[in-house]
C-alpha atoms as a PDB file:
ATOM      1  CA  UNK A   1      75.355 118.434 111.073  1.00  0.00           C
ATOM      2  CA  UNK A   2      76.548 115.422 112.955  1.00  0.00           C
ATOM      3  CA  UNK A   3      78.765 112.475 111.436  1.00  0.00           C
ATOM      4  CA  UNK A   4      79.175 109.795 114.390  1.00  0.00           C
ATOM      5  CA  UNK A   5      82.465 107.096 113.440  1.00  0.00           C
ATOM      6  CA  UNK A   6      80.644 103.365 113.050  1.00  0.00           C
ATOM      7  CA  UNK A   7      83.510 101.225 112.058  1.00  0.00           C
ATOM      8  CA  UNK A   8      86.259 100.966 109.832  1.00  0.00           C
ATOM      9  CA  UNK A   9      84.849  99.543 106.267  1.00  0.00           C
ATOM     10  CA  UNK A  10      86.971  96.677 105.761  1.00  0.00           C
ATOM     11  CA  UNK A  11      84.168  94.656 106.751  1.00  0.00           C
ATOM     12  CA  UNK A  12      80.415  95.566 106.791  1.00  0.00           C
ATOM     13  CA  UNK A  13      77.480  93.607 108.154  1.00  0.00           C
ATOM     14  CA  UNK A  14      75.448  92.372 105.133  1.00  0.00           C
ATOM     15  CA  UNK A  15      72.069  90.809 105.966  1.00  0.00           C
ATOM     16  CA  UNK A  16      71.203  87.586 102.827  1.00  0.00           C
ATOM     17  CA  UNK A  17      67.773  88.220 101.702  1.00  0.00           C
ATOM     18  CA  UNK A  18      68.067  85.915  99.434  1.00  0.00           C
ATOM     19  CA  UNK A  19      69.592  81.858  99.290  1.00  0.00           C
ATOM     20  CA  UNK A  20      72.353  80.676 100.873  1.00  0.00           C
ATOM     21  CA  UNK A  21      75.438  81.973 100.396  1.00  0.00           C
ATOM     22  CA  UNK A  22      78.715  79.977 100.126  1.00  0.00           C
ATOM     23  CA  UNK A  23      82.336  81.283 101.427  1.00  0.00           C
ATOM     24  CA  UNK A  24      83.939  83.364  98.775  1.00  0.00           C
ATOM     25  CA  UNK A  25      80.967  84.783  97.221  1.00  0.00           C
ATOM     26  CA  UNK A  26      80.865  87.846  95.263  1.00  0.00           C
ATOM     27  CA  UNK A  27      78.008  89.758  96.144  1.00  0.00           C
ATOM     28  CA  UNK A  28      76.746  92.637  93.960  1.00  0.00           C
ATOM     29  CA  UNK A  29      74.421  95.661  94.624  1.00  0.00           C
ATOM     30  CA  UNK A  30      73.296  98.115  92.028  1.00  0.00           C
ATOM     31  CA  UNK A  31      75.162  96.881  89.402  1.00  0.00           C
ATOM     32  CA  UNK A  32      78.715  97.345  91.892  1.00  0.00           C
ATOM     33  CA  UNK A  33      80.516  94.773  94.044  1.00  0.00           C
ATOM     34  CA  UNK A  34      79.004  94.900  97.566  1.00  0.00           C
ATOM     35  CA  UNK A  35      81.658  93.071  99.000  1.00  0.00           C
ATOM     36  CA  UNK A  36      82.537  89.092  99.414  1.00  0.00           C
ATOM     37  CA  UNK A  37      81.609  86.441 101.764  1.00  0.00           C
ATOM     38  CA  UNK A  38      84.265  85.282 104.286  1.00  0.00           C
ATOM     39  CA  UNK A  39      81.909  82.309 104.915  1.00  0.00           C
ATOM     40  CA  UNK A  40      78.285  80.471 104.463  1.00  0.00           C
ATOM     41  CA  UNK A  41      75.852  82.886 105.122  1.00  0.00           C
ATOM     42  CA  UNK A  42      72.717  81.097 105.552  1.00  0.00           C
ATOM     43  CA  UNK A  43      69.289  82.662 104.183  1.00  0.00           C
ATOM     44  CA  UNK A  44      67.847  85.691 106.736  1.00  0.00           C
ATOM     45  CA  UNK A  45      71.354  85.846 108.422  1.00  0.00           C
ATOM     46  CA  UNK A  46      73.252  88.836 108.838  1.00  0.00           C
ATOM     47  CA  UNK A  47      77.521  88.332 108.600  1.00  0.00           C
ATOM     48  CA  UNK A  48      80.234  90.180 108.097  1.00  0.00           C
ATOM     49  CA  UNK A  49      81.236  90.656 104.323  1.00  0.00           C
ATOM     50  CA  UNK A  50      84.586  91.803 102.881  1.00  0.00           C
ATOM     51  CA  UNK A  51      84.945  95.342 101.701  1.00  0.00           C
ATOM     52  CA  UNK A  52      89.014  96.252 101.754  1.00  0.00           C
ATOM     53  CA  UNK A  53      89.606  97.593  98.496  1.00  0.00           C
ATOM     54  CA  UNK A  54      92.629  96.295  96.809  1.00  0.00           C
ATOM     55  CA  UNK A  55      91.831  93.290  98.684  1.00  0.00           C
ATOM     56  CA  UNK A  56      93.209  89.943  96.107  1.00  0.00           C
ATOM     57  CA  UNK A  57      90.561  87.054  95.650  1.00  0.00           C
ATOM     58  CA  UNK A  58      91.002  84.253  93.481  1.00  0.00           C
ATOM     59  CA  UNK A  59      88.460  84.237  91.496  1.00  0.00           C
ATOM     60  CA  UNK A  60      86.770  81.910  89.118  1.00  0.00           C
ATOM     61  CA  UNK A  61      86.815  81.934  85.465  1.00  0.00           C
ATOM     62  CA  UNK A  62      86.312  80.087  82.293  1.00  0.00           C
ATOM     63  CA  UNK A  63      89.518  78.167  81.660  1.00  0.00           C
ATOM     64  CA  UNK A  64      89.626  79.461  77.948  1.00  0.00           C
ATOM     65  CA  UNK A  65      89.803  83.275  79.612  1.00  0.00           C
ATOM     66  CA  UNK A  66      93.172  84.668  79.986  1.00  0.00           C
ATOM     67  CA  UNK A  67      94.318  88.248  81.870  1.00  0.00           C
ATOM     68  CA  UNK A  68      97.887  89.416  81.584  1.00  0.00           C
ATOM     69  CA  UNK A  69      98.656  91.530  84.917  1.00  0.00           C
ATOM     70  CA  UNK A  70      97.023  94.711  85.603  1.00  0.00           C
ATOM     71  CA  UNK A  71      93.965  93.778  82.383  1.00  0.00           C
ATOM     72  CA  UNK A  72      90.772  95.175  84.125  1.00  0.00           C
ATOM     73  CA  UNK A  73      88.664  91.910  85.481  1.00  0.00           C
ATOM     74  CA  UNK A  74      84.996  92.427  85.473  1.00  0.00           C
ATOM     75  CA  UNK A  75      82.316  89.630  86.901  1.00  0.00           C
ATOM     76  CA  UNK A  76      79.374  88.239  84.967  1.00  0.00           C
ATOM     77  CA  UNK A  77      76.279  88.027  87.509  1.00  0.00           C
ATOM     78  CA  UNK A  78      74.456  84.990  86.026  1.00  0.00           C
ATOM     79  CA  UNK A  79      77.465  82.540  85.857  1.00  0.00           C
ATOM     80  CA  UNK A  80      79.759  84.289  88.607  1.00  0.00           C
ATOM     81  CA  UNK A  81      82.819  83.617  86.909  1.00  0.00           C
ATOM     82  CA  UNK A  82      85.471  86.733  85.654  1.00  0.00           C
ATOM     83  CA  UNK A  83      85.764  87.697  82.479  1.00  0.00           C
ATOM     84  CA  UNK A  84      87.647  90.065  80.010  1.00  0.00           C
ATOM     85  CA  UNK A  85      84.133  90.729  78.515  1.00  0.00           C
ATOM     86  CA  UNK A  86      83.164  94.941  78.148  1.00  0.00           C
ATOM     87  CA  UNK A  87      80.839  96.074  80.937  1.00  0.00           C
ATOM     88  CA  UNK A  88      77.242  96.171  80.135  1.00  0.00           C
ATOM     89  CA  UNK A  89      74.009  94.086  80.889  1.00  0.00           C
ATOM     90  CA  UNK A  90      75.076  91.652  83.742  1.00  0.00           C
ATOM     91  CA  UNK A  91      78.764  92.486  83.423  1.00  0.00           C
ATOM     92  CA  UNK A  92      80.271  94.415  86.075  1.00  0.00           C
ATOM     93  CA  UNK A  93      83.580  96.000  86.807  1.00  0.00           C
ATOM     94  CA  UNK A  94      85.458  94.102  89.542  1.00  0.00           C
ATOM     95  CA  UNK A  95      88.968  94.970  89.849  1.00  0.00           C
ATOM     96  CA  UNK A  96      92.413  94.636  88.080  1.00  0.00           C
ATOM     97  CA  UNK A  97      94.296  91.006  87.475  1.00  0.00           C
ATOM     98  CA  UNK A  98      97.472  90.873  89.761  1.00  0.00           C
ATOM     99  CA  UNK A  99      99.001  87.423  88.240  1.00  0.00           C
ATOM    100  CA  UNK A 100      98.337  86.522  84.980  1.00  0.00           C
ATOM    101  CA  UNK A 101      96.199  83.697  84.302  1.00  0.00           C
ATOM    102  CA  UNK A 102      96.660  81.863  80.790  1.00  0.00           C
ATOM    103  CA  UNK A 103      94.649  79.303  79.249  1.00  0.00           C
ATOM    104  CA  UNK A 104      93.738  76.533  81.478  1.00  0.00           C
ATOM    105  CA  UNK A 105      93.473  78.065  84.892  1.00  0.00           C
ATOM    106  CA  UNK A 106      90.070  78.244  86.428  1.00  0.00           C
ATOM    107  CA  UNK A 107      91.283  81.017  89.020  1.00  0.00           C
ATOM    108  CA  UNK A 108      92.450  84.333  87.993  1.00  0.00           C
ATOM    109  CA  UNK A 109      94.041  86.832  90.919  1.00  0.00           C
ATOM    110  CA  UNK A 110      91.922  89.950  91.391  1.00  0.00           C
ATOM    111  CA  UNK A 111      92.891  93.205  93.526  1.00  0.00           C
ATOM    112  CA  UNK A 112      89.190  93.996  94.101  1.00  0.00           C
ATOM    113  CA  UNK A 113      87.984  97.662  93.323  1.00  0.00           C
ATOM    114  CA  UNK A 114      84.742  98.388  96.024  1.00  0.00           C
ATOM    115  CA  UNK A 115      84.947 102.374  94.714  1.00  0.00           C
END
């Protein structure tokens, strides 16, 4: 059996099926961050999407959610903001709070998990 080296996977090509895509979007396949935008990616257009693990976003959230540093952060598809809600239907994991992020705030730090 052969295994031929493509690229590092910091970055993968990701082609938008869908709408258009603004920077900083989290993008999610099978239930599991894909990776994240590092800018518009129009409709039908392949670009290169962020996929270093541990990489820190800022991420949205609901100014009422708080994380103290190292909570787990997960991502809820519909409204694409972070919460401290449990996994299940249309909450995914997404990675561990590095800063904390108190009441007010509509960012929260993330170390993203892609595993």
């Amino acid at each position: 059996m052969s295994h031929d080296y493509l690229k590092h996977g910091d970055a993968i090509d990701y082609t938008n099926g869908g709408t258009a895509l603004a920077a900083g979007e989290i993008i999610v396949a099978n239930s599991k961050p894909l990776g994240i935008t590092h800018r518009p990616i129009a409709a039908n257009e392949t670009a290169g999407i962020c996929r270093k693990h541990g990489a820190v976003f800022n991420c949205d959230k609901a100014s009422a959610t708080t994380f103290a540093v190292g909570d787990d952060v997960n991502f809820v598809t519909a409204t694409k903001l972070a919460t401290n809600a449990v996994v299940g239907a249309g909450i995914i994991a997404l990675g561990r709070c590095v800063e904390a992020a108190g009441n007010g705030p509509t960012k929260v730090k993330v170390a993203i998990n892609f595993n």
